[in-house]
Protein backbone atom coordinates (compact mmCIF):
# COMPACT_ATOMS: atom_id res chain seq x y z
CA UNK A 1 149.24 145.29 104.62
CA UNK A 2 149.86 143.29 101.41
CA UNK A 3 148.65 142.66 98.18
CA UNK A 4 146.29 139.56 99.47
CA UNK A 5 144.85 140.99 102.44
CA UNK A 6 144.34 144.44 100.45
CA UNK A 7 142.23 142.20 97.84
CA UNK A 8 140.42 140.48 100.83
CA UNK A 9 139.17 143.79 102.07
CA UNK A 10 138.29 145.16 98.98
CA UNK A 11 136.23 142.01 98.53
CA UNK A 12 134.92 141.98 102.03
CA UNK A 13 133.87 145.88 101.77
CA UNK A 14 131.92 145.53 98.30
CA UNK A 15 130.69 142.22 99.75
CA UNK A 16 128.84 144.51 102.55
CA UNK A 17 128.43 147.56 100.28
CA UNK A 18 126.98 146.02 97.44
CA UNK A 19 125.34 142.40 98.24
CA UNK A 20 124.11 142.79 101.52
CA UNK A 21 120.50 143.74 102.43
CA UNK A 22 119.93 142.99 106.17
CA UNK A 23 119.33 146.00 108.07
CA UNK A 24 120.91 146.27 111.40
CA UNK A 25 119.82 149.09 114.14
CA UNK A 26 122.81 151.49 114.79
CA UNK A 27 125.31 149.82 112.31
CA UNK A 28 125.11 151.16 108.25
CA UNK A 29 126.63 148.10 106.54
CA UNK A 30 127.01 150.20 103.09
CA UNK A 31 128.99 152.44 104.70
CA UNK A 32 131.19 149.84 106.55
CA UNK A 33 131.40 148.23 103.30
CA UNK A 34 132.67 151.53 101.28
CA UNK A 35 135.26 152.28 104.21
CA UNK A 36 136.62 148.54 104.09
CA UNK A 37 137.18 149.09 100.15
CA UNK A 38 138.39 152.24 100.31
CA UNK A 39 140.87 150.86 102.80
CA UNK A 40 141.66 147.93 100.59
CA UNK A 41 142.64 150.23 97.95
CA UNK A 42 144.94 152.41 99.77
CA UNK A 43 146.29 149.10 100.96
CA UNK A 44 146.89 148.41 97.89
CA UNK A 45 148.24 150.83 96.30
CA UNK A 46 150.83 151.15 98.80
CA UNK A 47 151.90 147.71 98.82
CA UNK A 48 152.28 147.90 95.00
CA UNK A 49 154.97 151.09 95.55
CA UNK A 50 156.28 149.81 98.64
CA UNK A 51 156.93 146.20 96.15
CA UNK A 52 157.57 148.20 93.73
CA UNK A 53 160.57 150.42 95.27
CA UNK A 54 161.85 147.01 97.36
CA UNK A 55 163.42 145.38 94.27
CA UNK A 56 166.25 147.34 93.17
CA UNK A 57 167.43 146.74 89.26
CA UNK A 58 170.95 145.43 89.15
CA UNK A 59 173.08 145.17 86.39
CA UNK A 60 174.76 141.45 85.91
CA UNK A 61 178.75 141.59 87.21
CA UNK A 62 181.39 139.90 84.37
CA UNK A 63 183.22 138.51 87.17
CA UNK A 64 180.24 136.20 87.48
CA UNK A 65 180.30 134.39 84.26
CA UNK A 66 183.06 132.45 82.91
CA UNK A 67 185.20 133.92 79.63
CA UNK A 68 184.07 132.87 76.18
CA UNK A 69 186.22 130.26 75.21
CA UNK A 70 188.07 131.42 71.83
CA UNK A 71 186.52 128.36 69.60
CA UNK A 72 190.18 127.36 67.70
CA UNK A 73 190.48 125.55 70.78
């Protein structure tokens, strides 16, 4: 799961939870809706670390650069 879809279903789940007033027989929509958010934030939590731990730090090589010129010349 990444970041967007993580934000999607946070969205979608407080969507349901929060904003919706229909009542349906057998189905709790606030309860979908807290699961779906809950989910989302797991989601995203995870795909922060995962992002996180995926990018290494490197330290620049000197072989990659050219030498300073010495400016007498």
């Amino acid at each position: 799961m990444r970041i967007g879809s993580s934000i999607a279903l946070i969205a979608i789940g407080l969507i349901l939870a929060l904003a919706v007033n229909i009542d349906v027989d057998g189905i709790d929509l606030d309860l979908i809706g807290w699961i779906l958010a809950v989910v989302g934030v797991i989601g995203l939590v995870a795909s922060l670390a995962m992002a996180r731990r995926a990018r290494p730090v490197v330290a620049p090589r000197a072989d990659v650069y050219p030498p300073e010129r010495d400016p007498r010349y």
